[in-house]
C-alpha atoms as a PDB file:
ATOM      1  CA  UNK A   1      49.987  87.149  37.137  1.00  0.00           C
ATOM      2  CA  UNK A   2      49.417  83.855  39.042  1.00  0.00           C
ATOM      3  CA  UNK A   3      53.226  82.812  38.993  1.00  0.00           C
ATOM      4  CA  UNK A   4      54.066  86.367  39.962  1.00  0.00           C
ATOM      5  CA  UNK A   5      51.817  86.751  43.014  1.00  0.00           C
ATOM      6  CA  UNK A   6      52.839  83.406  44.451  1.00  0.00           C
ATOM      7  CA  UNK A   7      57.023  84.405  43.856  1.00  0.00           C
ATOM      8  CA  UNK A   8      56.103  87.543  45.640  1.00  0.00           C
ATOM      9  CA  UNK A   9      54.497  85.610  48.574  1.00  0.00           C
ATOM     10  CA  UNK A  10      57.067  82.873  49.077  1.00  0.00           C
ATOM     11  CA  UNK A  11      59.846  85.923  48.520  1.00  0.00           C
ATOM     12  CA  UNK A  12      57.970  87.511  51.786  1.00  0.00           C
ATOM     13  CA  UNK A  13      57.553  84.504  53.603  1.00  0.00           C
ATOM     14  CA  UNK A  14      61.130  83.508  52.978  1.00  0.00           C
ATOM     15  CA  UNK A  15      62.168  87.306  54.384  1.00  0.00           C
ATOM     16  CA  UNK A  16      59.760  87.200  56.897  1.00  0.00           C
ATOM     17  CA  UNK A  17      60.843  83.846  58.687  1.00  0.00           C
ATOM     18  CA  UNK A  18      64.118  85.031  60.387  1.00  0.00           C
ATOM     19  CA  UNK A  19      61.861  87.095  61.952  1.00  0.00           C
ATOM     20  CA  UNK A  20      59.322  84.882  63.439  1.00  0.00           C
ATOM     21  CA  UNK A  21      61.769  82.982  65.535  1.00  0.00           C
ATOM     22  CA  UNK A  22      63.261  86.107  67.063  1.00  0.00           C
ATOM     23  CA  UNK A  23      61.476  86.141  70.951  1.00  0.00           C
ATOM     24  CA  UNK A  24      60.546  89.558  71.843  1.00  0.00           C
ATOM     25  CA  UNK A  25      62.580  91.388  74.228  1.00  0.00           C
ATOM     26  CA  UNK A  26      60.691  91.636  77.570  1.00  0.00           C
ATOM     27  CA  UNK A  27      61.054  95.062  79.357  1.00  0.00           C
ATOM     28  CA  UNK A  28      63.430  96.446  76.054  1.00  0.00           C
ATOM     29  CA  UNK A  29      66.422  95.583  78.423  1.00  0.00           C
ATOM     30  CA  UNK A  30      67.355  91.501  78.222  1.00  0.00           C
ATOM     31  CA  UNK A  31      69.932  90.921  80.383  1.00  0.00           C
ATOM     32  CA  UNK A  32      69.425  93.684  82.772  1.00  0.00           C
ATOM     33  CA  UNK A  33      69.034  91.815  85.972  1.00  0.00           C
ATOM     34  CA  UNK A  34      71.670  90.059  85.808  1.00  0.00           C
ATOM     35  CA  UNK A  35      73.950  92.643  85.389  1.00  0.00           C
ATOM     36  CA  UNK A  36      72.792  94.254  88.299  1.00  0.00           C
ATOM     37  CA  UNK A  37      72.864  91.597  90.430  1.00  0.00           C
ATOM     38  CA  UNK A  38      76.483  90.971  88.959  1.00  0.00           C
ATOM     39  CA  UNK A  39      77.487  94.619  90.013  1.00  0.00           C
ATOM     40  CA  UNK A  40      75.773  94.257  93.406  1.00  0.00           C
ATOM     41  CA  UNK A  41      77.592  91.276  94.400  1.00  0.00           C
ATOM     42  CA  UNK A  42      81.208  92.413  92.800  1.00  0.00           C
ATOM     43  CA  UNK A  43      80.159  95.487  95.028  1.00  0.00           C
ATOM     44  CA  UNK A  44      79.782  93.596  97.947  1.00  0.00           C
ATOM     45  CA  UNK A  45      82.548  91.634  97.874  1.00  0.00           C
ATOM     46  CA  UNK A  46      84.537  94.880  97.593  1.00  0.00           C
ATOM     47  CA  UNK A  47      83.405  96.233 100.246  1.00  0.00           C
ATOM     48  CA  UNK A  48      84.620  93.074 102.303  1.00  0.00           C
ATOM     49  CA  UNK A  49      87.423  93.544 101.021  1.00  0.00           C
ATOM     50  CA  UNK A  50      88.449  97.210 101.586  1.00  0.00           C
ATOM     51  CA  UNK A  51      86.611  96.955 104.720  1.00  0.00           C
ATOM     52  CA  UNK A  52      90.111  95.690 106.955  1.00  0.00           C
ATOM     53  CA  UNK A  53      91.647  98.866 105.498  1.00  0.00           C
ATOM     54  CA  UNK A  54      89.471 101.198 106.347  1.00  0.00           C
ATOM     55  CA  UNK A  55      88.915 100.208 109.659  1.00  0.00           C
ATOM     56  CA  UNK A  56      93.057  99.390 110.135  1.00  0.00           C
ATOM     57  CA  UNK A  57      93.415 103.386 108.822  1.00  0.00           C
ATOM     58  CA  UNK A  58      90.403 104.578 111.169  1.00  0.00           C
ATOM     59  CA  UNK A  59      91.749 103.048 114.124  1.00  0.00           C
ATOM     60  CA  UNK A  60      95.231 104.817 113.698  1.00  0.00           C
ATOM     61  CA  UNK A  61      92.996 107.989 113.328  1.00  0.00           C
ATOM     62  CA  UNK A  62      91.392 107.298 117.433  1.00  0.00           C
ATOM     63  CA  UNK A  63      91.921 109.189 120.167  1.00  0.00           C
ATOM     64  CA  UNK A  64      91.006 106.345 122.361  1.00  0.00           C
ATOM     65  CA  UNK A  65      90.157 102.505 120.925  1.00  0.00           C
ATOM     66  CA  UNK A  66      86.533 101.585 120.636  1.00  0.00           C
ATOM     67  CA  UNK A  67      86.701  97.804 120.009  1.00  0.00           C
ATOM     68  CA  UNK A  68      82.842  98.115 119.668  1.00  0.00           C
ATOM     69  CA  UNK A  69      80.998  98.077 115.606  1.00  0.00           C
ATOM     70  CA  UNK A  70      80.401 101.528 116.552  1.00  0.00           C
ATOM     71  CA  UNK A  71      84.431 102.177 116.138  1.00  0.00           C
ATOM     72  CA  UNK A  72      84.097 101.848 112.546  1.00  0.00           C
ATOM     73  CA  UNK A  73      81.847 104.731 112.073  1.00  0.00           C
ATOM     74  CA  UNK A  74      83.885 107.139 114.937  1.00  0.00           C
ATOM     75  CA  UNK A  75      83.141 110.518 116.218  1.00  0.00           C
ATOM     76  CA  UNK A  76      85.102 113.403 114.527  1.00  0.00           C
ATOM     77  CA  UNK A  77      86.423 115.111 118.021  1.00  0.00           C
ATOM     78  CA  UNK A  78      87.797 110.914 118.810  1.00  0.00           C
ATOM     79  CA  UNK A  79      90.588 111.524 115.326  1.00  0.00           C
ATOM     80  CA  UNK A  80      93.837 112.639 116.010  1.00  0.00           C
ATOM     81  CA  UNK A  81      97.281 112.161 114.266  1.00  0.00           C
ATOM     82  CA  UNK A  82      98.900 111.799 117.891  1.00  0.00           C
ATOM     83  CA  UNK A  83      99.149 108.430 117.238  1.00  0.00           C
ATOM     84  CA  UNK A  84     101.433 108.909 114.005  1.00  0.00           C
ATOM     85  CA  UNK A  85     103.323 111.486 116.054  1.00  0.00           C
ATOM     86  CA  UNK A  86     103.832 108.794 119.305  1.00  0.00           C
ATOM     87  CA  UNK A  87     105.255 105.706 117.040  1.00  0.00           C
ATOM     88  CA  UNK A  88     107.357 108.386 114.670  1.00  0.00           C
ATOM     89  CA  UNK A  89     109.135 109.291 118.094  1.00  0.00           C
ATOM     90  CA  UNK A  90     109.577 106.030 119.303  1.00  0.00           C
ATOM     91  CA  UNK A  91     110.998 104.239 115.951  1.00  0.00           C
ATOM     92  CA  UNK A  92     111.426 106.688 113.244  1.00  0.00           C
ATOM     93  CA  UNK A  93     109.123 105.802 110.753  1.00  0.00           C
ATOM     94  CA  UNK A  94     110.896 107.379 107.766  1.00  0.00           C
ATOM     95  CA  UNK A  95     114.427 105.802 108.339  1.00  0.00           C
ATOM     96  CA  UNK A  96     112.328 102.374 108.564  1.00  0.00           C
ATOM     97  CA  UNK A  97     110.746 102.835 105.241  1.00  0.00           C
ATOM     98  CA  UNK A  98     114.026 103.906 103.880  1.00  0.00           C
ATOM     99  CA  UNK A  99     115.873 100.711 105.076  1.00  0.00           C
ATOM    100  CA  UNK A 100     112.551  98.712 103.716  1.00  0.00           C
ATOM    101  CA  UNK A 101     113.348 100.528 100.566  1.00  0.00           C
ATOM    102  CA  UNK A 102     116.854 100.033  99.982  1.00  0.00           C
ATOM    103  CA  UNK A 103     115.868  96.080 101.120  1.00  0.00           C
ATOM    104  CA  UNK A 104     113.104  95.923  98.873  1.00  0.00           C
ATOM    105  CA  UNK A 105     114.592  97.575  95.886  1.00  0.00           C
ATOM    106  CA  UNK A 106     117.938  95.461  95.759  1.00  0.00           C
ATOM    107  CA  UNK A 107     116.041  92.506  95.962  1.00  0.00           C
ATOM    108  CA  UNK A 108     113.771  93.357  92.978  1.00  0.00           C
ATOM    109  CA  UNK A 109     116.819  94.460  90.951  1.00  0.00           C
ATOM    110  CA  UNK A 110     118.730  91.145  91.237  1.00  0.00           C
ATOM    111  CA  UNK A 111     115.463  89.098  91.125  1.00  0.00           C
ATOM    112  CA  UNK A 112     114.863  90.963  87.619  1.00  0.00           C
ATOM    113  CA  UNK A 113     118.313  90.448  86.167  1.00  0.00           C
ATOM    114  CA  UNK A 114     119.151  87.161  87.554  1.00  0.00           C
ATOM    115  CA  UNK A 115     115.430  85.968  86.981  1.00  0.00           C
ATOM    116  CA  UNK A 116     115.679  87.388  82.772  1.00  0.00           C
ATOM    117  CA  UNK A 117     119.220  86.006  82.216  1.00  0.00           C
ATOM    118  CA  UNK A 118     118.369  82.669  83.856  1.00  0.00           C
ATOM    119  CA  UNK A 119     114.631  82.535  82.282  1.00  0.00           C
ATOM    120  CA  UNK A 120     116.163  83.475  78.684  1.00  0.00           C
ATOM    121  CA  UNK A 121     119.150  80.998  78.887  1.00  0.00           C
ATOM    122  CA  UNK A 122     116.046  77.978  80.202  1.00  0.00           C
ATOM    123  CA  UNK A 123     113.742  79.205  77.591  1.00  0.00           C
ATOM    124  CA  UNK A 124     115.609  80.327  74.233  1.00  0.00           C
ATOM    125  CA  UNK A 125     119.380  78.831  74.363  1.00  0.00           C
ATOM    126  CA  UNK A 126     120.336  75.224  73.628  1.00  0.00           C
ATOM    127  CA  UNK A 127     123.048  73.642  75.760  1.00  0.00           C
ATOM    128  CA  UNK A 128     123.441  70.488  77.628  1.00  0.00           C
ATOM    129  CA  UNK A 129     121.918  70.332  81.454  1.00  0.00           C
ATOM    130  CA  UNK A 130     119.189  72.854  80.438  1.00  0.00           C
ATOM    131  CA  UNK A 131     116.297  69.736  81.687  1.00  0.00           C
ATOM    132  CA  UNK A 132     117.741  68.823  84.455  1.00  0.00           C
ATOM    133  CA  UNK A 133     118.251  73.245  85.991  1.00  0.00           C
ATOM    134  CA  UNK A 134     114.902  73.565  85.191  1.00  0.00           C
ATOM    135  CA  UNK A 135     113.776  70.202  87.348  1.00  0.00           C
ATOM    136  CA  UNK A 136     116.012  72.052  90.106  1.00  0.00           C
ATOM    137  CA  UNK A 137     114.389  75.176  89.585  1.00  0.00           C
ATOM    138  CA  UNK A 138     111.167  73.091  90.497  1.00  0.00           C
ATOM    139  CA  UNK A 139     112.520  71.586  93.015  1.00  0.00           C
ATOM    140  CA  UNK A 140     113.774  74.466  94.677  1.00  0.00           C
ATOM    141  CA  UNK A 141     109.613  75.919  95.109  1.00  0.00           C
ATOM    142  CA  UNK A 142     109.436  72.750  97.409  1.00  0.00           C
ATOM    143  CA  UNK A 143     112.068  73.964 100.179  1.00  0.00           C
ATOM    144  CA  UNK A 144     111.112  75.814 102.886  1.00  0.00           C
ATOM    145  CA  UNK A 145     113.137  79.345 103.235  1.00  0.00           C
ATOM    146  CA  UNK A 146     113.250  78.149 107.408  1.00  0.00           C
ATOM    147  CA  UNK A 147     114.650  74.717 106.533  1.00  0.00           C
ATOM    148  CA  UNK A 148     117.872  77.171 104.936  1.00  0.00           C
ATOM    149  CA  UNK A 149     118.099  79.875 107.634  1.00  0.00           C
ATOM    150  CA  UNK A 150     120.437  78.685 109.919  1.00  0.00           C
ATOM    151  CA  UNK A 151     123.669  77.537 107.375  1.00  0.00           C
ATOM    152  CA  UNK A 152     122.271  81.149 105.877  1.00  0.00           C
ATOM    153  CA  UNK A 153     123.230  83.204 108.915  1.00  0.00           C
ATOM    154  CA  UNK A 154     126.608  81.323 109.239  1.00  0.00           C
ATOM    155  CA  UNK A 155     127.189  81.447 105.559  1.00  0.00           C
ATOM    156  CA  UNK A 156     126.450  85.511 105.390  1.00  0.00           C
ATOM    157  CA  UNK A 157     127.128  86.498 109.220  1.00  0.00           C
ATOM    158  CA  UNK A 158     130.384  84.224 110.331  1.00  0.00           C
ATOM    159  CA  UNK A 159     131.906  83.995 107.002  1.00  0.00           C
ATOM    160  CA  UNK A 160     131.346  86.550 105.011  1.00  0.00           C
ATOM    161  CA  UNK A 161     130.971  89.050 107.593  1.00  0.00           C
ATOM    162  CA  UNK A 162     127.771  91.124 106.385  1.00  0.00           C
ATOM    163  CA  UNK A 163     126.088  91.329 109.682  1.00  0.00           C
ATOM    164  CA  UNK A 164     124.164  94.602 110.219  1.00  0.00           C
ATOM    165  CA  UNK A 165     124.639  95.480 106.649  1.00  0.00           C
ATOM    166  CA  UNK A 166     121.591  95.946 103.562  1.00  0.00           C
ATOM    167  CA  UNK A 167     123.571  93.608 101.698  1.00  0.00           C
ATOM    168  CA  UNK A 168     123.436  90.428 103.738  1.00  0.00           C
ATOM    169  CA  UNK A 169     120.144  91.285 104.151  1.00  0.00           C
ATOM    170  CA  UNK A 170     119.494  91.685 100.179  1.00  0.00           C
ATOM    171  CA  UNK A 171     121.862  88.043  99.220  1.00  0.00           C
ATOM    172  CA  UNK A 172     119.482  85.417 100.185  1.00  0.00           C
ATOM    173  CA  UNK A 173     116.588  86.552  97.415  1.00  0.00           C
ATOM    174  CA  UNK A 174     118.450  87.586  95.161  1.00  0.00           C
ATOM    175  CA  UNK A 175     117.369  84.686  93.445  1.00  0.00           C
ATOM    176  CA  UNK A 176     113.843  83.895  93.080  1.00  0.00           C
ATOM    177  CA  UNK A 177     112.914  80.568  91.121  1.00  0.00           C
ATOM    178  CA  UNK A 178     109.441  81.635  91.120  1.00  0.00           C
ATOM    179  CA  UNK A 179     110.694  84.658  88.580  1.00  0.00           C
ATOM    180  CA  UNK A 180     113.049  82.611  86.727  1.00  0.00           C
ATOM    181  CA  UNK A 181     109.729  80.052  86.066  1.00  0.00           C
ATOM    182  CA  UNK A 182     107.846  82.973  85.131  1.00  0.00           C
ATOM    183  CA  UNK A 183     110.208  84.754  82.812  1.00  0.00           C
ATOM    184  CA  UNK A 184     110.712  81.268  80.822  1.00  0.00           C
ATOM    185  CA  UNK A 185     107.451  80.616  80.382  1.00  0.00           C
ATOM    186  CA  UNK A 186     107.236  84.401  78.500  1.00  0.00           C
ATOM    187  CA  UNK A 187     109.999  83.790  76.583  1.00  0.00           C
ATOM    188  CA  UNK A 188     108.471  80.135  75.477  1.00  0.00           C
ATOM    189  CA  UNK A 189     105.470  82.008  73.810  1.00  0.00           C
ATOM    190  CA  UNK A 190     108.321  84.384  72.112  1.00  0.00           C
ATOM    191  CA  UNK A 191     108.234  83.571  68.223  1.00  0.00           C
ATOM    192  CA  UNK A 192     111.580  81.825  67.377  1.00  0.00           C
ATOM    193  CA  UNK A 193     111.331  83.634  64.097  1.00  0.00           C
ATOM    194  CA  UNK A 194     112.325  86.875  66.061  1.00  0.00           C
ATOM    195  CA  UNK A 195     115.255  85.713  67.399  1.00  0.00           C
ATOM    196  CA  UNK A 196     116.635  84.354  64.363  1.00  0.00           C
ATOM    197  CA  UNK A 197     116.262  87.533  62.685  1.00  0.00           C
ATOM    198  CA  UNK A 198     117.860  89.441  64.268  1.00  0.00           C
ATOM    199  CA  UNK A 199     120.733  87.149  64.976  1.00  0.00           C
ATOM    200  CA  UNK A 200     121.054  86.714  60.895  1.00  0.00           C
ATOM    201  CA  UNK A 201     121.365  90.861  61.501  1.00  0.00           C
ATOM    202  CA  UNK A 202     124.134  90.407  63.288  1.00  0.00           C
ATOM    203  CA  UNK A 203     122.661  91.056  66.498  1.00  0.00           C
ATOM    204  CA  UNK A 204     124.459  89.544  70.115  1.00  0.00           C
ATOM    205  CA  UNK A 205     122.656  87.029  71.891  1.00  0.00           C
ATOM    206  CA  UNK A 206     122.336  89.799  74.445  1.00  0.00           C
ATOM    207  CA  UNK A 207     121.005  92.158  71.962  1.00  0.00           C
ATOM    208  CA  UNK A 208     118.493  90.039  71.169  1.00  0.00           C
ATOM    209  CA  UNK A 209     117.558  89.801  74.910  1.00  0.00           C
ATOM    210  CA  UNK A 210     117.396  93.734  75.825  1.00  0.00           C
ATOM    211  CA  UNK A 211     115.543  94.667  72.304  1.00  0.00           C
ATOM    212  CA  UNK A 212     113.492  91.981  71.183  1.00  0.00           C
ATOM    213  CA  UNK A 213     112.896  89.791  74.040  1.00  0.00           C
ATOM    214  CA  UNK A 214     112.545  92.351  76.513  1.00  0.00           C
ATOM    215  CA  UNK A 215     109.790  94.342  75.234  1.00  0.00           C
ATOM    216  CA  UNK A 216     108.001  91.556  74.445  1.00  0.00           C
ATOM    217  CA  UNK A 217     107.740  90.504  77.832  1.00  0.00           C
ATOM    218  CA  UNK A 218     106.684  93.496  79.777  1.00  0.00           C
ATOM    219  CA  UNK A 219     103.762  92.089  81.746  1.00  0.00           C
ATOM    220  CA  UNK A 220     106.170  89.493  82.562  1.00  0.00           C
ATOM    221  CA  UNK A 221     108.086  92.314  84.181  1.00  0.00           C
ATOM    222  CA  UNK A 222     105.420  94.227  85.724  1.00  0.00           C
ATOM    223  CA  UNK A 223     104.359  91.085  87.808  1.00  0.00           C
ATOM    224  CA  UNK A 224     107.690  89.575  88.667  1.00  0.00           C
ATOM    225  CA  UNK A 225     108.116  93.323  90.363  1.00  0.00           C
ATOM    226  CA  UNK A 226     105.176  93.394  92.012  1.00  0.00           C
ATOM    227  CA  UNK A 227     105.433  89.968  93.345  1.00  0.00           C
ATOM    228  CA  UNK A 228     108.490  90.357  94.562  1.00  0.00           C
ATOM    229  CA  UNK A 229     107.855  93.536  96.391  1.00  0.00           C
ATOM    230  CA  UNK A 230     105.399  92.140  98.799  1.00  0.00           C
ATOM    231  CA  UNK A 231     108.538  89.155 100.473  1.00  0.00           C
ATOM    232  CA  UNK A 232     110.687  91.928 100.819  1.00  0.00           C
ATOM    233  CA  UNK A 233     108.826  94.158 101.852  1.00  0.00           C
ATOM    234  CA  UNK A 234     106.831  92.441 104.728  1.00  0.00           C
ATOM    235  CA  UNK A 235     109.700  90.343 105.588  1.00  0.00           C
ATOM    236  CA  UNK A 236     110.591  90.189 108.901  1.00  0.00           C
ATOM    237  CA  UNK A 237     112.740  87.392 110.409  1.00  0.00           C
ATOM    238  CA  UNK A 238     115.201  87.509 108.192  1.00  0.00           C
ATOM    239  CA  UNK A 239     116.187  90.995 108.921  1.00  0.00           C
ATOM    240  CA  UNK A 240     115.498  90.475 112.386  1.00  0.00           C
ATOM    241  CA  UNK A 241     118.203  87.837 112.408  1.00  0.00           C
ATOM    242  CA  UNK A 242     121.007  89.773 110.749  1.00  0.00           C
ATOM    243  CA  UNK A 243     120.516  92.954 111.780  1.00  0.00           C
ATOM    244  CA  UNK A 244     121.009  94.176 115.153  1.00  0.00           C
ATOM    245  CA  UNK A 245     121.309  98.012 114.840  1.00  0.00           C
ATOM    246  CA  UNK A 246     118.244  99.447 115.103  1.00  0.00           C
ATOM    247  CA  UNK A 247     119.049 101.797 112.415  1.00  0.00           C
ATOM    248  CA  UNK A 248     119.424  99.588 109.669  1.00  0.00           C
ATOM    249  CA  UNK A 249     116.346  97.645 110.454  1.00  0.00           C
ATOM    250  CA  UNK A 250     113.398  97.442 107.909  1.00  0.00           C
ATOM    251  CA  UNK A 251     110.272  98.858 109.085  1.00  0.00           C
ATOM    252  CA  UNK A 252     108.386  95.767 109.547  1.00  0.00           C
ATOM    253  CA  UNK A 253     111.286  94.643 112.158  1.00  0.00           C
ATOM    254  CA  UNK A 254     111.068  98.088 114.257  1.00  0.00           C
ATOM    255  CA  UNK A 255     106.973  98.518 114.120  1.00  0.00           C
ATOM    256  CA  UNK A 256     108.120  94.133 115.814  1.00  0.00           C
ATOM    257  CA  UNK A 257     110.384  95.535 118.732  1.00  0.00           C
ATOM    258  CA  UNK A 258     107.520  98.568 119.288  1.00  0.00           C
ATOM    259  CA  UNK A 259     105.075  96.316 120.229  1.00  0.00           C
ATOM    260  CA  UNK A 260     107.225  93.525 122.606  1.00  0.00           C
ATOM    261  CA  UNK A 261     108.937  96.623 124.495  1.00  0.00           C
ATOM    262  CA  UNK A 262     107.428  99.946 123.961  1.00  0.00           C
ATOM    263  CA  UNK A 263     103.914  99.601 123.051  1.00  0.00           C
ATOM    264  CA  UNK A 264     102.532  99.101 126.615  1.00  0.00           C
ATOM    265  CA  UNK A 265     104.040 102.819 127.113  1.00  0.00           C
ATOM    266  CA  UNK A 266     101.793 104.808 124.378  1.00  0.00           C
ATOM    267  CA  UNK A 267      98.356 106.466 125.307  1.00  0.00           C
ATOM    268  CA  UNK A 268      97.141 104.358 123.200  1.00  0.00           C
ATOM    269  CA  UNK A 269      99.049 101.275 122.019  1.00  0.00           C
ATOM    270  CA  UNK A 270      96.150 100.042 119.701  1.00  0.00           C
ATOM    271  CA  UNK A 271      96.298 102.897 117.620  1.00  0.00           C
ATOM    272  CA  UNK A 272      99.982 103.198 117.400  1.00  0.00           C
ATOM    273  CA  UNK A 273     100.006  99.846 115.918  1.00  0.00           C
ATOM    274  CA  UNK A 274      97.539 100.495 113.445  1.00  0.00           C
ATOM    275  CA  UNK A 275      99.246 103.625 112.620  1.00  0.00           C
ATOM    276  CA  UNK A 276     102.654 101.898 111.696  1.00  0.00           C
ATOM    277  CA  UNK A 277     100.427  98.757 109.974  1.00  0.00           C
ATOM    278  CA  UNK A 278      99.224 101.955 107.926  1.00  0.00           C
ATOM    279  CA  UNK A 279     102.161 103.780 107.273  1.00  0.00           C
ATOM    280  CA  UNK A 280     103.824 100.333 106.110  1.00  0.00           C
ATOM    281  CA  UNK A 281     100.946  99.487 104.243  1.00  0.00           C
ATOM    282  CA  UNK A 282     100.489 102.835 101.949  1.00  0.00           C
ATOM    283  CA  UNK A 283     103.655 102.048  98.830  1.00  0.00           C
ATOM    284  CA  UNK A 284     102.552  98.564  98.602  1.00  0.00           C
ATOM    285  CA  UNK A 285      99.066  99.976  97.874  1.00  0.00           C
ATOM    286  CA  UNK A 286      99.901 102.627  95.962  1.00  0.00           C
ATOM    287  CA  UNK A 287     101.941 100.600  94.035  1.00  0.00           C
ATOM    288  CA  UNK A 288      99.643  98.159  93.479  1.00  0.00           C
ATOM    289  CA  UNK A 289      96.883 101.096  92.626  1.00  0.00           C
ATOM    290  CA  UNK A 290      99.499 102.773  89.853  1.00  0.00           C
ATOM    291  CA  UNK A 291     100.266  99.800  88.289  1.00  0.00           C
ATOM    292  CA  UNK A 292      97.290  97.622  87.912  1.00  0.00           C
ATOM    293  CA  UNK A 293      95.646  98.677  84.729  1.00  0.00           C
ATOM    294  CA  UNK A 294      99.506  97.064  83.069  1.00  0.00           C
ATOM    295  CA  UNK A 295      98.662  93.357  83.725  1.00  0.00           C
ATOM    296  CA  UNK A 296      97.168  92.938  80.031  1.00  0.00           C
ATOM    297  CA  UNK A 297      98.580  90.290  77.580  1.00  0.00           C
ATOM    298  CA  UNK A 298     100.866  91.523  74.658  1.00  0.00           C
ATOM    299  CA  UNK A 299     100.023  90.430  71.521  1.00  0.00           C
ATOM    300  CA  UNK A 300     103.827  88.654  70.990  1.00  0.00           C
ATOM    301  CA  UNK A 301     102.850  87.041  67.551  1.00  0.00           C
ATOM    302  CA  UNK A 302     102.465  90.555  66.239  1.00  0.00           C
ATOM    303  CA  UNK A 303     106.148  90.790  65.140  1.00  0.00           C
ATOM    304  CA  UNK A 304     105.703  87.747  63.049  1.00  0.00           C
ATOM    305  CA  UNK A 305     104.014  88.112  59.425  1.00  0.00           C
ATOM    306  CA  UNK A 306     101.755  85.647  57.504  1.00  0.00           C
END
């Protein structure tokens, strides 16, 4: 009965010491304060953030400009869309976004395809000079686009003749290094097993590109796009040096000549600034907005087993 009592005691002691070294939780919530001081500071920082924003959208909302801290927080009978109405007469803000559009959008397209077929050829293809593209590919980061805009303009204007059109705008990035770079590293972290299987299938080397490397390398995608649309789309000297027709001209180049010629002229100039800085601002958020929650990793090994 001895033996028994004292095997009963060291089996309780033995399930009882995990316990004992377990610290009791203070308040039932460890942890608590820093999480809220976590969420207070991620909230503040937001709010420095967005803050530019709202006040850019408020003062394209004014009546009359009130440069004061008081101007963020205006009075309701000081909003008006007049200033939306004054710059939309003076420049046409819908055949600037258009132009900004058709810019924009060719230069994603050939940054995609050039930037996959380049990346993929770096990245998955064996052939001789492979080192020393990618070193130029580098290299290439280094240059300045300035440094190349003068034999540019006589290169696309004087002889090729593409003055005033979308496409001499669109030629000079249609190439983007920083997307090739990007799209080989994705296709680096690729499986090699993949690719050989469905070459022993019989599949084209650009089969195996547009179904199995492809959709493998969708976040790659989704950020070389939204990279790329922000150059474009806020570029302005290029377009402002091959494209004299004010109808062709990106908006970021017409809301430029509204405020060296025109802008004096408005009731109120400040707010018809703001108001094209908005309305050029909106698909670049909203696009940003839509596609944000896709910038997750793919799990790429999943196509390989054991």
């Amino acid at each position: 009965m001895t033996t028994g009592t004292r095997a009963d005691a060291r089996t309780k002691g033995t399930r009882a010491d995990p316990g004992a070294h377990v610290a009791p939780s203070r308040g039932g919530h460890p942890g608590r304060g820093g999480a809220i001081a976590r969420w207070v500071v991620l909230a503040l920082g937001a709010l420095l953030f967005l803050f530019p924003f709202y006040y850019m959208i408020i003062g394209s909302l004014q009546t009359k400009p009130d440069p004061t801290p008081a101007g963020a927080f205006p009075n309701p009978a000081n909003i008006t869309l007049q200033n939306y109405v004054e710059i939309n007469e003076r420049i046409s803000l819908l055949s600037g976004l258009v132009n900004s559009g058709i810019f924009t959008g060719g230069v994603i397209l050939c940054t995609v395809v050039f930037g996959v077929l380049v990346g993929y050829a770096l990245s998955v293809l064996h052939w001789r000079g492979r080192g020393v593209t990618f070193s130029i590919a580098l290299l290439v980061q280094i240059v300045p686009f300035q440094l190349l805009m003068i034999p540019l303009y006589v290169l696309i204007a004087r002889d090729y003749g593409l003055a005033d059109t979308h496409l001499g705008m669109i030629l000079p990035f249609a190439i983007n290094s920083a997307a090739v770079l990007i799209f080989r590293q994705y296709f680096m972290q690729v499986p090699r097993a993949l690719f050989d299987a469905a070459r022993i299938d019989g599949a084209s080397e650009m089969r195996v590109l547009w179904s199995v490397a492809l959709p493998l390398v969708r976040p790659a995608l989704l950020t070389v796009v939204l990279l790329t649309f922000i150059g474009p789309w806020n570029e302005f000297l290029w377009p402002f040096l091959i494209t004299k027709d004010p109808s062709l001209q990106p908006l970021a180049v017409s809301l430029a000549n509204y405020i060296t010629t025109v802008a004096a002229s408005a009731s109120n100039p400040f707010g018809a600034i703001l108001a094209g800085a908005v309305v050029l601002a909106i698909p670049a958020v909203v696009l940003f907005v839509i596609f944000q929650r896709q910038f997750q990793s793919s799990d790429i090994g999943s196509g390989v087993k054991g």
